[in-house]
C-alpha atoms as a PDB file:
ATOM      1  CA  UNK A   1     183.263  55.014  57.520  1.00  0.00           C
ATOM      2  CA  UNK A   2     179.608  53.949  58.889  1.00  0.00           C
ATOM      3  CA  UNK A   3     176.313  55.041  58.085  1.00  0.00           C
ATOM      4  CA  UNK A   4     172.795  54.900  59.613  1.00  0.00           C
ATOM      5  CA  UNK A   5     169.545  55.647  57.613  1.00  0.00           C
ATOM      6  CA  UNK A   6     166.911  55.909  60.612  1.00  0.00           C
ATOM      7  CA  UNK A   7     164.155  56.709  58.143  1.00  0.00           C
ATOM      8  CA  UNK A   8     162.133  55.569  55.197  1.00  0.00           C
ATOM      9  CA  UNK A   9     164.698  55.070  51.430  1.00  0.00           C
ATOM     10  CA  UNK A  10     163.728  55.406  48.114  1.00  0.00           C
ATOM     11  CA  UNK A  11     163.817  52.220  46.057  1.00  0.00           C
ATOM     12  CA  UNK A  12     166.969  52.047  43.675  1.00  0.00           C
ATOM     13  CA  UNK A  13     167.998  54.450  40.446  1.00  0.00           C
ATOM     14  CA  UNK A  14     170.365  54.304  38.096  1.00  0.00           C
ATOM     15  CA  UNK A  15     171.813  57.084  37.213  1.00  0.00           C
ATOM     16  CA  UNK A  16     173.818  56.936  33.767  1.00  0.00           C
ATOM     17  CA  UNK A  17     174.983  60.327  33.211  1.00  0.00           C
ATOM     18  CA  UNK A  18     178.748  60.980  32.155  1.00  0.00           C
ATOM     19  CA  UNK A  19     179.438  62.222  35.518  1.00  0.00           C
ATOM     20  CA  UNK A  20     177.932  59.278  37.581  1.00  0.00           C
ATOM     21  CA  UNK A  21     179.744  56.823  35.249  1.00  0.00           C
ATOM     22  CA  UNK A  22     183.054  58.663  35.565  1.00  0.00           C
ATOM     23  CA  UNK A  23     182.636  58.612  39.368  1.00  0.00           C
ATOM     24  CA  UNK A  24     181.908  55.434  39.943  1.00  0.00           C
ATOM     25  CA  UNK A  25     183.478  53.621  36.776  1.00  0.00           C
ATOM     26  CA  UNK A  26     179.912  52.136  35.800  1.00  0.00           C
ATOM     27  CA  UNK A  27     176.185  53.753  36.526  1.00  0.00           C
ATOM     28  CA  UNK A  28     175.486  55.210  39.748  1.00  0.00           C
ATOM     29  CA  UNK A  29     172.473  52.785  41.385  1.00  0.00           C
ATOM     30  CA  UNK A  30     171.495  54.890  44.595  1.00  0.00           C
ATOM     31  CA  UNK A  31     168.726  55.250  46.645  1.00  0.00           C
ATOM     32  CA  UNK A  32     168.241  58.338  48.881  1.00  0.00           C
ATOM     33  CA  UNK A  33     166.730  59.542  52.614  1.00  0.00           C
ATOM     34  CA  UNK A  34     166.104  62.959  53.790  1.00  0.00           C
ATOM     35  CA  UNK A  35     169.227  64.493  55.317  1.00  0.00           C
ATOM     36  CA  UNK A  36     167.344  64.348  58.896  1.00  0.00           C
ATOM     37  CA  UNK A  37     167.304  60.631  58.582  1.00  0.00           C
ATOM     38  CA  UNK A  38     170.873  60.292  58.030  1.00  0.00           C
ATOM     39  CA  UNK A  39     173.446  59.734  60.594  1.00  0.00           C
ATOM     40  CA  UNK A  40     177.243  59.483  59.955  1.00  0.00           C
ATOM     41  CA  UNK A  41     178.824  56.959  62.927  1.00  0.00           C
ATOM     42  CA  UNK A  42     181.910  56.912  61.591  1.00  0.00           C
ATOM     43  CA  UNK A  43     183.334  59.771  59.198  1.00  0.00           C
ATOM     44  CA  UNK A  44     187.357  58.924  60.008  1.00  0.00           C
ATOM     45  CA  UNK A  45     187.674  58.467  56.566  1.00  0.00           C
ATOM     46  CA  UNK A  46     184.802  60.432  54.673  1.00  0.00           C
ATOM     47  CA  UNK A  47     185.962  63.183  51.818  1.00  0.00           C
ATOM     48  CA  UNK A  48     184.052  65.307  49.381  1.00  0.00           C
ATOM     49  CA  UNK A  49     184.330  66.553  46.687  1.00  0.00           C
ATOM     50  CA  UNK A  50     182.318  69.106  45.262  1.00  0.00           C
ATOM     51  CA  UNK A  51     181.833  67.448  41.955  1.00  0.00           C
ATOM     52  CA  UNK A  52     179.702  70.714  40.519  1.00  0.00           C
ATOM     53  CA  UNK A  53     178.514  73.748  41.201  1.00  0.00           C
ATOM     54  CA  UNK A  54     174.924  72.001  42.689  1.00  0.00           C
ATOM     55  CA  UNK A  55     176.660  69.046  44.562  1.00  0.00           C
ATOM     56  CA  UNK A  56     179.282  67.339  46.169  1.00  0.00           C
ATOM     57  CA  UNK A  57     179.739  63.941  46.244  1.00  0.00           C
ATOM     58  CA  UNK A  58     180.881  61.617  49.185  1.00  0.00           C
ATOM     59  CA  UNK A  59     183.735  59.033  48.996  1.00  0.00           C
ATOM     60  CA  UNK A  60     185.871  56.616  51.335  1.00  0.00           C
ATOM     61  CA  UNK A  61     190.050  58.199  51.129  1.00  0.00           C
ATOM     62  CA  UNK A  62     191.209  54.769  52.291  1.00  0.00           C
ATOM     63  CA  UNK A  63     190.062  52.973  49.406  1.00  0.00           C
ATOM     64  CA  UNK A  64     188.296  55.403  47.285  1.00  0.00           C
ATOM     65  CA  UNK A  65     184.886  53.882  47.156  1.00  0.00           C
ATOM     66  CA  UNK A  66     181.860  56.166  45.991  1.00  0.00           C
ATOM     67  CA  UNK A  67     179.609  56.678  48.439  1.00  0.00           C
ATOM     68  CA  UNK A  68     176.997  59.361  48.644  1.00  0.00           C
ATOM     69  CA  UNK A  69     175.657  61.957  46.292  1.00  0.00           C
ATOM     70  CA  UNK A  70     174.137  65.349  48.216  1.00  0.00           C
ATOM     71  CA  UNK A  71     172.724  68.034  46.301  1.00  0.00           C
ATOM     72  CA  UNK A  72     172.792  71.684  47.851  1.00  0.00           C
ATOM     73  CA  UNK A  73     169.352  72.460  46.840  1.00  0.00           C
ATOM     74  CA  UNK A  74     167.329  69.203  48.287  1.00  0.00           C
ATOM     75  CA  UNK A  75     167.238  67.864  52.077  1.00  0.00           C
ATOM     76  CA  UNK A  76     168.074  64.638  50.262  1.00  0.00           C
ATOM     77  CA  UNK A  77     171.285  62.613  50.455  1.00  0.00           C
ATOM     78  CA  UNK A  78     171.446  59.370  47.636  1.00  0.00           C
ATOM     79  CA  UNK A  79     173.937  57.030  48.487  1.00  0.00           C
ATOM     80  CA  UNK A  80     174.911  53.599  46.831  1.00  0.00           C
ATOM     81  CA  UNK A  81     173.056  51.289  47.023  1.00  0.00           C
ATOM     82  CA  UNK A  82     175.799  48.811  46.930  1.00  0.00           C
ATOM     83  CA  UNK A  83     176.628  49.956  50.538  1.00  0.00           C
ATOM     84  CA  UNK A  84     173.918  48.522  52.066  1.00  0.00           C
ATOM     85  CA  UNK A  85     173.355  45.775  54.393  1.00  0.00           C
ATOM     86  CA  UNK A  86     171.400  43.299  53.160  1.00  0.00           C
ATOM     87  CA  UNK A  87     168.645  42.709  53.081  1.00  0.00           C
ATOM     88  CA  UNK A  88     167.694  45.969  51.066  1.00  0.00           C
ATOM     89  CA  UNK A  89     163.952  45.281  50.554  1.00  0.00           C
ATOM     90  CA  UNK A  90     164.396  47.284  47.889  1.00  0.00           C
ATOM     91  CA  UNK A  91     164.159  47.012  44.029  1.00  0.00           C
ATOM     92  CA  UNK A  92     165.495  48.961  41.038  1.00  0.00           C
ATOM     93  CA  UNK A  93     162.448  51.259  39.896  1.00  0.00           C
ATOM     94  CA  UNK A  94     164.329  53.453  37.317  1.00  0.00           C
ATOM     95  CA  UNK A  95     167.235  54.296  34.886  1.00  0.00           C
ATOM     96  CA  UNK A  96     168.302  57.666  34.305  1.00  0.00           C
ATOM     97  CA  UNK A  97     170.100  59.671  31.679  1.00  0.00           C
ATOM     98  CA  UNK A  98     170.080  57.067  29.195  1.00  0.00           C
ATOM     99  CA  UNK A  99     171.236  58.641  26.251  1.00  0.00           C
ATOM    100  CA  UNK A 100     174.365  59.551  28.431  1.00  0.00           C
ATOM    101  CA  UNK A 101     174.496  55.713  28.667  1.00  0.00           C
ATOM    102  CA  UNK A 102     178.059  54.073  27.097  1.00  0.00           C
ATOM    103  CA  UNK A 103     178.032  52.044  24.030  1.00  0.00           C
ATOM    104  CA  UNK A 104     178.425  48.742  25.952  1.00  0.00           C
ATOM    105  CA  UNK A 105     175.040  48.962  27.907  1.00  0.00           C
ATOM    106  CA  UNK A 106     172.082  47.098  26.406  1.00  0.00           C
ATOM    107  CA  UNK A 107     169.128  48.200  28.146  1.00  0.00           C
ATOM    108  CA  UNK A 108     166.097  48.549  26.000  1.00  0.00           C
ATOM    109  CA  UNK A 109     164.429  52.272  26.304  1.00  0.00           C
ATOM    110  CA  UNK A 110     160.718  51.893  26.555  1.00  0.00           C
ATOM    111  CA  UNK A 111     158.042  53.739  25.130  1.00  0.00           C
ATOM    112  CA  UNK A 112     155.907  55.972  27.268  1.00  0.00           C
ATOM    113  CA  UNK A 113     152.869  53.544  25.632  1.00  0.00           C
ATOM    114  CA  UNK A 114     154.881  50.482  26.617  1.00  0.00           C
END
């Protein structure tokens, strides 16, 4: 499976919603490109799963790896950030879902005066 982002990607988020961390065993850190941006090379081994009734999400059916999150209602696709090239020039801007967040996380949740 091979991927090609021809346009401009958010920096990172992670997501730590139940879902995400069930997917993916952890949080979900993803960035994301418009749809129109996105080119698969390879899709040999690319399956979704429609993983709700809003999205699907994409994964590798050799070895399972999670790979993309696509919502039905955006042009957007996220995918892991993990399965970049580097260097990513990019940096983690935000965390998500926190209070979805397992008990062995220690992030520190910040005041909107903070």
């Amino acid at each position: 499976m091979r991927y090609r982002v021809t346009g401009e990607i958010r920096d990172v988020v992670n997501c730590f919603c139940s879902q995400c961390r069930k997917t993916s065993g952890h949080h979900f850190a993803a960035t994301r490109c418009r749809r129109d941006q996105f080119e698969l090379i390879e899709r040999e081994t690319l399956g979704w799963y429609r993983s709700s009734g809003k999205a699907r999400r994409g994964f590798c059916n050799r070895c399972g790896s999670s790979l993309f999150w696509e919502p039905d209602d955006l042009d957007t696709i996220s995918i892991t950030a993990g399965t970049l090239d580097a260097p990513t020039g990019l940096k983690t801007v935000r965390n998500i879902y926190l209070e979805d967040m397992s008990d062995y996380h220690d992030i520190p949740v910040l005041s909107a005066n903070e």
